[in-house]
N, C-alpha and C. Protein backbone atom coordinates (compact mmCIF):
# COMPACT_ATOMS: atom_id res chain seq x y z
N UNK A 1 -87.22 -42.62 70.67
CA UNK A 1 -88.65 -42.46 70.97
C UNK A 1 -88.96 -41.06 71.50
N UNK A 2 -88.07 -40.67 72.12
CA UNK A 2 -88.62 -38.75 73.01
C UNK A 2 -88.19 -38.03 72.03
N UNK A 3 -86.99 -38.14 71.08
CA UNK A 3 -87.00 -37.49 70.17
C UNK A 3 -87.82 -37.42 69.02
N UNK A 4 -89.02 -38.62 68.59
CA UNK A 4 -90.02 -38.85 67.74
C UNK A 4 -91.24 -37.97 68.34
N UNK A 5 -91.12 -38.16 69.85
CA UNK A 5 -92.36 -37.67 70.55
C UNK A 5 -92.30 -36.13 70.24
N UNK A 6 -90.62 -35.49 70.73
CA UNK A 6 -90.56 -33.95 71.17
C UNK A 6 -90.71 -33.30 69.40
N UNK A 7 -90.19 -33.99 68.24
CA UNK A 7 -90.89 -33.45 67.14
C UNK A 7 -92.56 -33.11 66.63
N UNK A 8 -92.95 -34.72 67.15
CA UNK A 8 -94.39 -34.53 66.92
C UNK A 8 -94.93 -33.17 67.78
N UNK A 9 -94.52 -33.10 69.03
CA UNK A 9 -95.60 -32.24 70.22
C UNK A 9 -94.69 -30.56 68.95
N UNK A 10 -93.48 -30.54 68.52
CA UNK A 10 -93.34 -29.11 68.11
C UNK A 10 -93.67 -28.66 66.20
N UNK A 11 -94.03 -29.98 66.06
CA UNK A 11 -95.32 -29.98 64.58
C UNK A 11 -95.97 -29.60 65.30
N UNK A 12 -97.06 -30.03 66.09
CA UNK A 12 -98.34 -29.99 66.36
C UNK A 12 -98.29 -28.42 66.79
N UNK A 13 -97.13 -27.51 68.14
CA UNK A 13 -97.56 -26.12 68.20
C UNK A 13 -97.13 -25.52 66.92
N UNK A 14 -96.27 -25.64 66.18
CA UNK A 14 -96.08 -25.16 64.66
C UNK A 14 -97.48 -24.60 64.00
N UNK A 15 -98.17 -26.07 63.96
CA UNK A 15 -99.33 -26.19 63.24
C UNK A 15 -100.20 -25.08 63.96
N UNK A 16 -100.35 -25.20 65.09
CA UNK A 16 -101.51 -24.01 65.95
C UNK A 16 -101.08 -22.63 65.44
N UNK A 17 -99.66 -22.70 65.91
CA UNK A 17 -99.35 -20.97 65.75
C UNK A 17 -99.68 -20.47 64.61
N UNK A 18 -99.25 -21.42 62.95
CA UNK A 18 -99.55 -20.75 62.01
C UNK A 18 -101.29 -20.68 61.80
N UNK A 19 -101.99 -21.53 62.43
CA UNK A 19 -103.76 -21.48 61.82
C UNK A 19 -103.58 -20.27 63.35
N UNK A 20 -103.10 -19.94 64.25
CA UNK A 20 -104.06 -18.64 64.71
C UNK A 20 -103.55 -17.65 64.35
N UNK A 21 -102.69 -17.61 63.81
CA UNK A 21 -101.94 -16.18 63.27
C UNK A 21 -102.62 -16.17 62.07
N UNK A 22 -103.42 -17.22 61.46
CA UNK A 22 -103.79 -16.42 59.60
C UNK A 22 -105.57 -16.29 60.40
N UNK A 23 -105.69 -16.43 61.63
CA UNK A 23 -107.15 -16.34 62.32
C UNK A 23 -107.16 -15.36 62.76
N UNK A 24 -106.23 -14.97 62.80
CA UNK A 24 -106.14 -13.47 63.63
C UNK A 24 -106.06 -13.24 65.22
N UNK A 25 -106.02 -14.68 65.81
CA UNK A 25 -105.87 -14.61 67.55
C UNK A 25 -104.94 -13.54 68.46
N UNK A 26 -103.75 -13.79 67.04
CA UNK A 26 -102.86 -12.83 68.14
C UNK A 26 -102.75 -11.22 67.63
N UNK A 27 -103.30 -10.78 66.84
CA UNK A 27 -103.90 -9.28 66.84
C UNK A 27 -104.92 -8.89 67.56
N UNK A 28 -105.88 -9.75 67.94
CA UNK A 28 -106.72 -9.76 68.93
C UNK A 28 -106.08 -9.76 70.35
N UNK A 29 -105.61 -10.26 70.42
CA UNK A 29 -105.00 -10.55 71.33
C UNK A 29 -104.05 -9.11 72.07
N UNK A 30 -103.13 -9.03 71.02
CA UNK A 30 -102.62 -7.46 70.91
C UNK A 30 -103.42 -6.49 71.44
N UNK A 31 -104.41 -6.07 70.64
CA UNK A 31 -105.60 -5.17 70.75
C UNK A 31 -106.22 -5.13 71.86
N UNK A 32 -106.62 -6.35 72.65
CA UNK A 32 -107.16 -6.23 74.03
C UNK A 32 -106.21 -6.17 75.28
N UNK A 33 -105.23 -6.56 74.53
CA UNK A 33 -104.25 -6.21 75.57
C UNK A 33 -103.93 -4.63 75.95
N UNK A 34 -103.70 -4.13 74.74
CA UNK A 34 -103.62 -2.72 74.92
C UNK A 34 -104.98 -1.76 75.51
N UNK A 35 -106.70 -2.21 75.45
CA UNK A 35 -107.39 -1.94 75.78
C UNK A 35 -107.56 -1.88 77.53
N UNK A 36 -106.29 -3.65 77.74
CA UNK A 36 -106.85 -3.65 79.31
C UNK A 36 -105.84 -2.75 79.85
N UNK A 37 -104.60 -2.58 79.61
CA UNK A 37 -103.73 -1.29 79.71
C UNK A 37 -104.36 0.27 79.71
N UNK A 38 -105.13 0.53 78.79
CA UNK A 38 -105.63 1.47 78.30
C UNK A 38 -106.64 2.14 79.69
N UNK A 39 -107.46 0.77 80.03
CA UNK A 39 -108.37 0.99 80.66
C UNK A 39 -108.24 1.07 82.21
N UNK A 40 -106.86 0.38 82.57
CA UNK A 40 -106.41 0.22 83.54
C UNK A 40 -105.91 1.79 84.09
N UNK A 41 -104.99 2.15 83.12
CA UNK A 41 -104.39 3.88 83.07
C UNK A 41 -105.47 4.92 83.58
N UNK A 42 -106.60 4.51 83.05
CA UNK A 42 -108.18 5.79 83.11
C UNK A 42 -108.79 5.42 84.41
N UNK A 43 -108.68 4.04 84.88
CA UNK A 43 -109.21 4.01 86.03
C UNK A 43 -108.51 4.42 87.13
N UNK A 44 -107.33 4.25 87.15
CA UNK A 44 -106.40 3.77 88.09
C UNK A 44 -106.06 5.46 88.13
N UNK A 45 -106.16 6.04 86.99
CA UNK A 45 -105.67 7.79 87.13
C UNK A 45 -106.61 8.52 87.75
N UNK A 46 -107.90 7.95 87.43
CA UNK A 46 -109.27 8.59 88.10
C UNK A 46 -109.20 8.46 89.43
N UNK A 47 -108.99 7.18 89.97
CA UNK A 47 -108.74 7.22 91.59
C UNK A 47 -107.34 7.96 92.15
N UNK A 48 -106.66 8.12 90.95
CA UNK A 48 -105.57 8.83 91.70
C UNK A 48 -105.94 10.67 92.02
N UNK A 49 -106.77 10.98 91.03
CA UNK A 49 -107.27 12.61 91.13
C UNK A 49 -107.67 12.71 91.71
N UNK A 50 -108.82 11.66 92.26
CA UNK A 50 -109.79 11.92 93.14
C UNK A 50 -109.49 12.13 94.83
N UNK A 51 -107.89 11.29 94.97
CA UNK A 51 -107.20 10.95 95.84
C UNK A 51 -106.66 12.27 96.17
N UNK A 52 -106.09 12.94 94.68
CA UNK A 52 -105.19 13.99 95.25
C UNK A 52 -106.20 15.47 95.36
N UNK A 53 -107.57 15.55 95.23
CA UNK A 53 -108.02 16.58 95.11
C UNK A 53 -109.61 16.68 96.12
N UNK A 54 -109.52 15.57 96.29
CA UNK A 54 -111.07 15.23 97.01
C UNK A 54 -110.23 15.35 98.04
N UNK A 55 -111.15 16.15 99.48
CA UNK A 55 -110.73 16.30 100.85
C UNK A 55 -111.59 14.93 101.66
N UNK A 56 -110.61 14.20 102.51
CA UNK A 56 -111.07 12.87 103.04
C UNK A 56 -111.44 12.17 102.40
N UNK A 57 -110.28 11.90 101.02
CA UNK A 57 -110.33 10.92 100.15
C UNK A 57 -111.33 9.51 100.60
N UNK A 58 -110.14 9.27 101.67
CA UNK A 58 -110.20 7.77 102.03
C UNK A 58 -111.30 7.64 103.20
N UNK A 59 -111.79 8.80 103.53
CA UNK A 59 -112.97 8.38 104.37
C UNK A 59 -114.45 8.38 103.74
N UNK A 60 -114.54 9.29 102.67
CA UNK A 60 -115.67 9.63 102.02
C UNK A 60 -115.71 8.24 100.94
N UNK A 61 -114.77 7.53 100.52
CA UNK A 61 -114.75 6.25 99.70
C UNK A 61 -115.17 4.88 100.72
N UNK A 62 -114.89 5.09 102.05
CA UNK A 62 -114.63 3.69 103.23
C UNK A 62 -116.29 4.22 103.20
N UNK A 63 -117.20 5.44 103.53
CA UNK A 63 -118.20 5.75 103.23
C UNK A 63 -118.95 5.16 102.76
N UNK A 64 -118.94 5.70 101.11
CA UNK A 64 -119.59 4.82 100.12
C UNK A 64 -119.58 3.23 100.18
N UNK A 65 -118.74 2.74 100.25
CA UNK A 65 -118.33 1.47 100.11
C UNK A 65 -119.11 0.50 101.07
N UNK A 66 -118.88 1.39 102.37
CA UNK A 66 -120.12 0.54 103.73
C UNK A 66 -121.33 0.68 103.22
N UNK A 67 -121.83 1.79 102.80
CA UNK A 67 -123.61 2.06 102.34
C UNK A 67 -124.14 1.21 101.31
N UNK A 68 -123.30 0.21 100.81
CA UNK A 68 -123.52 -0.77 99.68
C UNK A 68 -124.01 -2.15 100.52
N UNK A 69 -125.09 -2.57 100.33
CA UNK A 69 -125.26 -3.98 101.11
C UNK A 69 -124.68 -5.13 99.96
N UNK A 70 -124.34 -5.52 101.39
CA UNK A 70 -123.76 -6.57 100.87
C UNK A 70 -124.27 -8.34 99.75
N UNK A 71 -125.41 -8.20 100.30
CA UNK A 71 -126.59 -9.07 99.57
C UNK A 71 -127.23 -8.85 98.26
N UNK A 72 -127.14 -7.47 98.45
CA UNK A 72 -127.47 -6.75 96.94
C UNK A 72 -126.34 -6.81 96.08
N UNK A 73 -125.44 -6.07 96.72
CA UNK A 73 -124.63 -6.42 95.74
C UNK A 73 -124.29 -7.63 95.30
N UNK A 74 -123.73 -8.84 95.90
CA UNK A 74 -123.56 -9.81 95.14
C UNK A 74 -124.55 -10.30 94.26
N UNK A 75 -126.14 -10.25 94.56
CA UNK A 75 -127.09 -10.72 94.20
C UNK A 75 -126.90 -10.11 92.63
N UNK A 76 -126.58 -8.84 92.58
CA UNK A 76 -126.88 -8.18 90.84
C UNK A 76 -125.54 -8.08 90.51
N UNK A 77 -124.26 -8.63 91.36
CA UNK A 77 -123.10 -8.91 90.01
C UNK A 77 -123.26 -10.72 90.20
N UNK A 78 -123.96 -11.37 90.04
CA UNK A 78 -124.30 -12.65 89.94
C UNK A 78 -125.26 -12.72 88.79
N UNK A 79 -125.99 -11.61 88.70
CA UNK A 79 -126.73 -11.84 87.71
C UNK A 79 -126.07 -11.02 86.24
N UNK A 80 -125.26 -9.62 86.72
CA UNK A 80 -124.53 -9.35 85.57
C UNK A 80 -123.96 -10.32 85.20
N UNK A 81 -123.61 -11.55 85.86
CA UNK A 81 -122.24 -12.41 85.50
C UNK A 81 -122.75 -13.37 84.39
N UNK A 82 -124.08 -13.22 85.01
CA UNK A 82 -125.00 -14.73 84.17
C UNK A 82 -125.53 -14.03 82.90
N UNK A 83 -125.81 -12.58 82.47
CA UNK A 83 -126.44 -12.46 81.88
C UNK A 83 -125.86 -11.04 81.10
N UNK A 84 -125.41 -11.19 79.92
CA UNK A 84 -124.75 -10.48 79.14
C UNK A 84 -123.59 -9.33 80.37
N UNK A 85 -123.15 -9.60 81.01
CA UNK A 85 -122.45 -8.80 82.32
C UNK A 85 -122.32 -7.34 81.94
N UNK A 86 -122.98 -7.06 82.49
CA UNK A 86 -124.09 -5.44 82.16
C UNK A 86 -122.74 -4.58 82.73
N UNK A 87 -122.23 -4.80 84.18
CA UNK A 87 -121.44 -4.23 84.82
C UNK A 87 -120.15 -4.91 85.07
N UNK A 88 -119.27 -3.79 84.79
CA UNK A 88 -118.06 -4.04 85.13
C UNK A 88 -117.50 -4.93 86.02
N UNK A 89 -116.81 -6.26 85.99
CA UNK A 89 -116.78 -6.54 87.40
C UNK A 89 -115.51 -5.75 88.31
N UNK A 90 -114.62 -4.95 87.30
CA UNK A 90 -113.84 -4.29 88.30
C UNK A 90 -114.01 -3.42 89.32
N UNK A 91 -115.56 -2.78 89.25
CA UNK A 91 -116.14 -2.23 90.30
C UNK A 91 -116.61 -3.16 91.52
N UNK A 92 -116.97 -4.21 91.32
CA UNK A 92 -116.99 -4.82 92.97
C UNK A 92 -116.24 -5.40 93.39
N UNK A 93 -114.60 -5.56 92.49
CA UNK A 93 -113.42 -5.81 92.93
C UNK A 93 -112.94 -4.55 93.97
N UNK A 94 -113.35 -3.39 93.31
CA UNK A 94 -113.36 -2.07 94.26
C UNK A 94 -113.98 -2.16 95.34
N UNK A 95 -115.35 -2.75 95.56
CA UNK A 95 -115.85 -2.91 96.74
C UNK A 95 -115.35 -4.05 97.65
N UNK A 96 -115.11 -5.13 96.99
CA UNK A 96 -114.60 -5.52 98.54
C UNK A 96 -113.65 -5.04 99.49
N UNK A 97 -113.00 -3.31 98.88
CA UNK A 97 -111.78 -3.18 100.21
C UNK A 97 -112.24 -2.98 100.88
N UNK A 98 -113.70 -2.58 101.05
CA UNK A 98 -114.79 -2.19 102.36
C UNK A 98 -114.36 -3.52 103.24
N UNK A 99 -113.96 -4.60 103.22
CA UNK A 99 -113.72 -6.06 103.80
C UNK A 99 -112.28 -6.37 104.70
N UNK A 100 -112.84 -6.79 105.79
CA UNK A 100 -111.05 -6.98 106.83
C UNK A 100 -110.62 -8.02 105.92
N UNK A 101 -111.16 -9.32 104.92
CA UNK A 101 -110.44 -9.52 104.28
C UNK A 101 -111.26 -9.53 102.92
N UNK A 102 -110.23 -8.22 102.16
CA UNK A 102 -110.87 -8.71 100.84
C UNK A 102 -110.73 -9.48 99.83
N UNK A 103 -109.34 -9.77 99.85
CA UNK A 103 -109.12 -10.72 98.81
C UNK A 103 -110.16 -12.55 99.03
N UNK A 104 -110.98 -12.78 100.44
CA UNK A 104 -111.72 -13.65 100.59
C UNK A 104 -112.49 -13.54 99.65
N UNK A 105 -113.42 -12.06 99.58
CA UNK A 105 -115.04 -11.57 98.80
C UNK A 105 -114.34 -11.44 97.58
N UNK A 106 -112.89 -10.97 96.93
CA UNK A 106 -112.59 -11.54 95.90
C UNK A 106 -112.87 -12.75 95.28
N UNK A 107 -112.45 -13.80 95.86
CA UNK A 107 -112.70 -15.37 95.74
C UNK A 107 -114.05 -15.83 95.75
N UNK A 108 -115.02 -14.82 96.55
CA UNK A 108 -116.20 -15.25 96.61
C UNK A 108 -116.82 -15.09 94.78
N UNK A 109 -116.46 -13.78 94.31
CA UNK A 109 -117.06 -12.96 93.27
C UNK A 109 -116.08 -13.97 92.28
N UNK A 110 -114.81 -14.00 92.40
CA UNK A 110 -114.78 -15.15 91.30
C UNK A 110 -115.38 -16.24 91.17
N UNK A 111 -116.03 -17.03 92.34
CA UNK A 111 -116.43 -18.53 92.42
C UNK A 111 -118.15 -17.99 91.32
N UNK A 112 -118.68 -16.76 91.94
CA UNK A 112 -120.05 -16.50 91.08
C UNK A 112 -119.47 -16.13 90.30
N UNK A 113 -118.34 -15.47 89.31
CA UNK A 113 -118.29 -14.82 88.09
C UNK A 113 -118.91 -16.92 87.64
N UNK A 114 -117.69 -17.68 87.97
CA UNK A 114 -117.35 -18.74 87.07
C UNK A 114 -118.72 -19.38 87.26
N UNK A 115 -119.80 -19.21 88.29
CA UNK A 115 -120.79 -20.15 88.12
C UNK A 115 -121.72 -19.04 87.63
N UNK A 116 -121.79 -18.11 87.36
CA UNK A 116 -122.42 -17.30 86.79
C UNK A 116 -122.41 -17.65 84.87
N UNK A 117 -120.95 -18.03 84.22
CA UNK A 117 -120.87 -18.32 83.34
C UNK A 117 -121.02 -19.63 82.86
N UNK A 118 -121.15 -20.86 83.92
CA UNK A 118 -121.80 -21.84 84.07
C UNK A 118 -123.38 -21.45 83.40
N UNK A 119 -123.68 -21.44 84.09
CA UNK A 119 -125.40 -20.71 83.84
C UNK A 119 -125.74 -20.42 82.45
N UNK A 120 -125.03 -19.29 82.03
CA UNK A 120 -124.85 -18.72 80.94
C UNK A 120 -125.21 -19.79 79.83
N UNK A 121 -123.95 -20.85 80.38
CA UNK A 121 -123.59 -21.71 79.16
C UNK A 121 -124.69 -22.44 79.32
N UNK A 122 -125.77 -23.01 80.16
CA UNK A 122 -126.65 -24.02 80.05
C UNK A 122 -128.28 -22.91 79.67
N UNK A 123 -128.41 -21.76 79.53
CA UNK A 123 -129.60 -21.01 79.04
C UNK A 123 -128.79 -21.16 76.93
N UNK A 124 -127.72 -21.04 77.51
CA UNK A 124 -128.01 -21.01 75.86
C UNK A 124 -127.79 -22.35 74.83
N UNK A 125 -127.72 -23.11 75.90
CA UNK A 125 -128.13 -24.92 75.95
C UNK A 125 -129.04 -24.73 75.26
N UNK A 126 -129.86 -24.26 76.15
CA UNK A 126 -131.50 -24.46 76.84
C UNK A 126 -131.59 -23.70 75.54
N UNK A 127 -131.53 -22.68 75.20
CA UNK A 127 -132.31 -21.30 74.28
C UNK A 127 -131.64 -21.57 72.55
N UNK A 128 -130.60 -23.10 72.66
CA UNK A 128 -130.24 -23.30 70.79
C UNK A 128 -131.09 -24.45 70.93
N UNK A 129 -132.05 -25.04 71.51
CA UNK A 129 -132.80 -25.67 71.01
C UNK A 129 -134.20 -24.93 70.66
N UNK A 130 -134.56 -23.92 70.72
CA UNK A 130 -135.52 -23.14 70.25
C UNK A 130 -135.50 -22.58 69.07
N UNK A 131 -135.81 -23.07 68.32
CA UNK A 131 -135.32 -22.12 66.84
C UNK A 131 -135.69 -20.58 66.75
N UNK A 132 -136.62 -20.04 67.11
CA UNK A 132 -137.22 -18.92 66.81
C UNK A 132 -136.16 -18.35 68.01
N UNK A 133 -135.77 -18.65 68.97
CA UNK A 133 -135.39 -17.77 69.86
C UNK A 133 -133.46 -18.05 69.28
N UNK A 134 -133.11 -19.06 68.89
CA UNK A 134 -131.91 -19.25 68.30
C UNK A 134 -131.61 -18.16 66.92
N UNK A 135 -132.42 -18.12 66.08
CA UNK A 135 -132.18 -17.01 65.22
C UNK A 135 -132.06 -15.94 65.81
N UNK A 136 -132.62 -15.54 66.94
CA UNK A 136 -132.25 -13.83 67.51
C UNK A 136 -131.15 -13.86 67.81
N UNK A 137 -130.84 -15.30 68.57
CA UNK A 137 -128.96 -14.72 69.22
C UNK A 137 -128.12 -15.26 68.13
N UNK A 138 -128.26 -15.67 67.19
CA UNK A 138 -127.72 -16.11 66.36
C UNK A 138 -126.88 -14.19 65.44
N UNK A 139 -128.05 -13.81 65.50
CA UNK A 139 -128.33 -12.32 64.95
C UNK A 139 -127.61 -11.52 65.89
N UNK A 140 -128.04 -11.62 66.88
CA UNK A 140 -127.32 -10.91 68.14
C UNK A 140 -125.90 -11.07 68.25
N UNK A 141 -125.54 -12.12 68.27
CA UNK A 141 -123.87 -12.33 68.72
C UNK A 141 -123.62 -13.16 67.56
N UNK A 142 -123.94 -13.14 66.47
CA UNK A 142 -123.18 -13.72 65.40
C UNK A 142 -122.01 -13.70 64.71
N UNK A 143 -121.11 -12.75 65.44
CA UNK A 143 -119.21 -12.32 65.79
C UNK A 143 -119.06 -13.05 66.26
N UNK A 144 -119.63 -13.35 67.68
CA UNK A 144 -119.03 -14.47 69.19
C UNK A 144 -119.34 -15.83 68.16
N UNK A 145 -120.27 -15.89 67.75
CA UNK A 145 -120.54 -17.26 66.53
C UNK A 145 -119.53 -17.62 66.32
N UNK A 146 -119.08 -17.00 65.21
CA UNK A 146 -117.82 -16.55 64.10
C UNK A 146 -116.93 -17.26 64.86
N UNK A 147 -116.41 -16.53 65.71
CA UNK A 147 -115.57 -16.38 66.57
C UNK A 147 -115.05 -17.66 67.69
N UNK A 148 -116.13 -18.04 67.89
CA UNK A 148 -115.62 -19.40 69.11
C UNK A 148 -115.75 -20.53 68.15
N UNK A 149 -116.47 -20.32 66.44
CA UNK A 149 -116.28 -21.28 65.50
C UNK A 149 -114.64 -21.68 64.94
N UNK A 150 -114.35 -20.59 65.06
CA UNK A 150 -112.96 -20.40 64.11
C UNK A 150 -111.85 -20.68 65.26
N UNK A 151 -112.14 -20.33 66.47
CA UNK A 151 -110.84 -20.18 67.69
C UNK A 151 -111.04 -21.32 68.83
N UNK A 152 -112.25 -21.41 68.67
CA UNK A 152 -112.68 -22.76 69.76
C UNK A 152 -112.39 -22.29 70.86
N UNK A 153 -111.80 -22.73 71.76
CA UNK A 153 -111.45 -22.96 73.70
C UNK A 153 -110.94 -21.66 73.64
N UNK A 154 -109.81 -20.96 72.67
CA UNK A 154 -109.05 -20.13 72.68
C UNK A 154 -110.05 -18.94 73.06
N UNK A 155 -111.85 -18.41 72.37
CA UNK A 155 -112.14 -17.07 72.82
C UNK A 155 -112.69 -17.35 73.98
N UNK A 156 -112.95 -18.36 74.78
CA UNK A 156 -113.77 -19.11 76.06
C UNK A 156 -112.24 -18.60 77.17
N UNK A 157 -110.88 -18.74 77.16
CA UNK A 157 -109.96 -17.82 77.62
C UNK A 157 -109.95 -16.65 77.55
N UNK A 158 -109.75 -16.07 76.11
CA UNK A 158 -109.71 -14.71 76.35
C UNK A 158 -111.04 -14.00 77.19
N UNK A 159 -112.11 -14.12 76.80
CA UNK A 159 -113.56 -13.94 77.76
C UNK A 159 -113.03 -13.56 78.88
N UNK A 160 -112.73 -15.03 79.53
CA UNK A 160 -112.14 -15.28 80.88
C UNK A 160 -111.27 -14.37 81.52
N UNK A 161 -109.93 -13.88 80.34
CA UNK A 161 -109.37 -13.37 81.20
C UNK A 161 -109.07 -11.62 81.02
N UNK A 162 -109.70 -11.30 79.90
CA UNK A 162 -109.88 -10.36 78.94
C UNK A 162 -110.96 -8.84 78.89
N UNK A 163 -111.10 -8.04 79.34
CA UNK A 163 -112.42 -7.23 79.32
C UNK A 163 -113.08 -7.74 78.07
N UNK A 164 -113.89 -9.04 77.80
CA UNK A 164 -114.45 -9.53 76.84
C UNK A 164 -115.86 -9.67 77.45
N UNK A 165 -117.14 -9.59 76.65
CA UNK A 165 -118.11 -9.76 77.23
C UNK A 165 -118.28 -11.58 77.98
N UNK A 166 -118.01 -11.86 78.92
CA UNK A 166 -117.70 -13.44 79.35
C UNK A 166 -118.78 -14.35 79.44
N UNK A 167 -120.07 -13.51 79.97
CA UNK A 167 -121.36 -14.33 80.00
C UNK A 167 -121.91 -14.84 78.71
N UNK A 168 -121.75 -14.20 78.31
CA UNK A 168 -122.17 -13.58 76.80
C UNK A 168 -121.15 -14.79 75.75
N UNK A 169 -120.25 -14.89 75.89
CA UNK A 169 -118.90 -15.87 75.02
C UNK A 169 -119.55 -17.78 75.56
N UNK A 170 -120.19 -17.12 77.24
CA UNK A 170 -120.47 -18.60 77.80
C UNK A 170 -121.78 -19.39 77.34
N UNK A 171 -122.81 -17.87 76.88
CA UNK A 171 -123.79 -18.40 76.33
C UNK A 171 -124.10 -18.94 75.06
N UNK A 172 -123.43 -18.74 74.24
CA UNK A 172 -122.89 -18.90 72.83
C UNK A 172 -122.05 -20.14 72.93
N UNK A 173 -121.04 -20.56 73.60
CA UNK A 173 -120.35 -21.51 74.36
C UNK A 173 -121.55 -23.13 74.27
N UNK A 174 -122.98 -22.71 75.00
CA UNK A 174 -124.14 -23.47 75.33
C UNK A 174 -124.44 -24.13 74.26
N UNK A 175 -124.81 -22.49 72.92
CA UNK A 175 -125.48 -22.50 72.34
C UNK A 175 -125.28 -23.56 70.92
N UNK A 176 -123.69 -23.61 70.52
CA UNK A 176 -122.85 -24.60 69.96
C UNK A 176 -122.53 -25.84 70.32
N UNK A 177 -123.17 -25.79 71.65
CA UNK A 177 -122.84 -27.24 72.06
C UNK A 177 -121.11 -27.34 72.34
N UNK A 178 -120.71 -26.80 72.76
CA UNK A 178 -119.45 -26.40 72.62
C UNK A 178 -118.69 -27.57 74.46
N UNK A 179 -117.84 -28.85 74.21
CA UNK A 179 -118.06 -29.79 75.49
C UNK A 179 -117.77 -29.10 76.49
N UNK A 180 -118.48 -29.41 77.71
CA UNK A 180 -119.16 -28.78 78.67
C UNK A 180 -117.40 -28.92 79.74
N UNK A 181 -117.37 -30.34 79.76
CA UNK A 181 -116.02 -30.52 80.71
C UNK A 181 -114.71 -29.84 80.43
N UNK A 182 -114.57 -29.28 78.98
CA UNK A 182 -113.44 -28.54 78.44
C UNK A 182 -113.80 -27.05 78.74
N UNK A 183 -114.93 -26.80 78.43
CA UNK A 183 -115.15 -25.25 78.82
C UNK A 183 -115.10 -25.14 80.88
N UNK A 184 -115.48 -26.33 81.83
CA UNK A 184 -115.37 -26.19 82.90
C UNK A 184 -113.57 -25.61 82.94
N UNK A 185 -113.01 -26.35 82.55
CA UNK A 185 -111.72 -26.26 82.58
C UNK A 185 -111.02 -24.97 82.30
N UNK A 186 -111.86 -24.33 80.88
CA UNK A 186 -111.49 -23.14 79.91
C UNK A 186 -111.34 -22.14 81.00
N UNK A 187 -112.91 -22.07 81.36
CA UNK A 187 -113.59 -20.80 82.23
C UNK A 187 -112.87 -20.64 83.61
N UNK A 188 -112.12 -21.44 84.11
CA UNK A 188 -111.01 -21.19 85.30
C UNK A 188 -110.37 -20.08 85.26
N UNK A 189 -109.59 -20.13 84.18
CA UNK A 189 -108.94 -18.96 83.78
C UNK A 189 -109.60 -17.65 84.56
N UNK A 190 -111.03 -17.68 84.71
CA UNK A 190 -111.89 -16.63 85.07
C UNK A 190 -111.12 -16.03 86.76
N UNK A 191 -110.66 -17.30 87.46
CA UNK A 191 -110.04 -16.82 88.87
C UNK A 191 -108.77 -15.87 88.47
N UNK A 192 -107.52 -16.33 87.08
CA UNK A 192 -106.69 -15.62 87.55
C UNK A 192 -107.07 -14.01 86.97
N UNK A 193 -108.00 -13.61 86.76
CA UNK A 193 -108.37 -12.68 85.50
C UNK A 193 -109.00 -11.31 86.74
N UNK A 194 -109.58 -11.95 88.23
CA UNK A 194 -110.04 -11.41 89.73
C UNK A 194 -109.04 -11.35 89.99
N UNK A 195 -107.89 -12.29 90.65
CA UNK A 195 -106.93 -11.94 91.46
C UNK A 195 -106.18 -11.01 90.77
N UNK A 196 -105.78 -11.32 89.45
CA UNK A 196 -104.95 -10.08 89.00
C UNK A 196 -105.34 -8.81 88.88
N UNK A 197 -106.46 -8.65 88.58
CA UNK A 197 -107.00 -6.93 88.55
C UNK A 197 -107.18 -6.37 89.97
N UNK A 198 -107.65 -7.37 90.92
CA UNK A 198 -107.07 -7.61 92.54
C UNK A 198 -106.05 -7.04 92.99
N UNK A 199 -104.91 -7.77 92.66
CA UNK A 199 -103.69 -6.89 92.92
C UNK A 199 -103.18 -5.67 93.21
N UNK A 200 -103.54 -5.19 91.81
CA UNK A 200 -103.45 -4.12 90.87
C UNK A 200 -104.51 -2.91 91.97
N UNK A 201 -105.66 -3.36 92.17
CA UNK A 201 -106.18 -1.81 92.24
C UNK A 201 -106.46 -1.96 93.89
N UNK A 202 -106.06 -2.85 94.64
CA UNK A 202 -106.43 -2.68 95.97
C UNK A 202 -105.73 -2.51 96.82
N UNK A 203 -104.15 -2.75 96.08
CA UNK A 203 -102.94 -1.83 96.50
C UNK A 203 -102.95 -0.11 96.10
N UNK A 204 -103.82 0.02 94.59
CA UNK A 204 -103.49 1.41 94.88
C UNK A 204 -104.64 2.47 95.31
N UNK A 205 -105.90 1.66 95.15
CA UNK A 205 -106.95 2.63 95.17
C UNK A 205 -107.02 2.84 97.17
């Protein structure tokens, strides 16, 4: 019987690997990988110049960083989050080192990335029952269409964890009707996607 079972469960990833490899998941996959590398190198080098050539690096940055309110800011990366995410969120991963603890306001900004993409997903609920307004985003993001048609749960991860537009994957997500309790699940991914870029730049910046 476990040996009937452990065949079936390694048909069944057989079967996945070959439909996303002729889908193209894992060149995609490739590709953004090397982008978040890419992008990681330019940022992470920029704070290093600035480090080695700016006089009172670290006071003129602790600076900036206090002069940012705190209400504002969350208020408009809550709404980048909900709404095509205009801004980077690795920049107010940068701001919380202004924080005695930041990895908390980390956790905070992930809990709004993920209910931010909540949101997302119920306007474009709300906005595929409109026809006239469904043909625009239809037009608009008709790749992300394509795309969460052919890959399902799989681009609702990458989004998540990916420099992928995420609000934007969540609204389209809505817009397909795409089940709500599987994408709750999908869009998690969204925490380890903060802590890890977390890591990464608040040890070095």
């Amino acid at each position: 019987m476990k040996s009937s079972a452990s065949n079936k469960k390694k048909s069944r990833v057989t079967i996945y690997h070959h439909y996303y490899k002729r889908k193209g998941v894992y060149t995609f996959l490739w590709k953004n990988s090397l982008k978040i590398i890419a992008g990681f190198g330019i940022l992470i080098g920029a704070f290093l110049i600035f480090k080695e050539f700016v006089p009172n690096y670290n006071t003129k940055l602790e600076s900036l960083l206090n002069s940012i309110n705190t209400g504002w800011a969350l208020s408009i990366f809550f709404i980048s989050e909900t709404i095509f995410g205009l801004i980077p969120p690795d920049l107010f991963i940068i701001w919380s080192k202004k924080f005695d603890s930041p990895y908390a306001m980390v956790s905070l900004l992930a809990i709004l990335s993920y209910l931010g993409g909540i949101f997302a997903y119920f306007i474009g609920k709300y906005i595929g029952s409109l026809p006239k307004i469904e043909n625009w985003i239809l037009a608009k993001f008709s790749n992300h269409f394509q795309l969460i048609q052919s890959w399902g749960g799989v681009l609702i991860v990458f989004a998540a964890l990916f420099p992928l537009p995420f609000s934007s994957i969540c609204l389209v997500a809505g817009a397909v009707r795409f089940p709500f309790k599987t994408f709750l699940l999908l869009a998690l991914f969204r925490f380890i996607r903060f802590f890890g870029y977390a890591l990464v730049l608040l040890n070095l910046i």
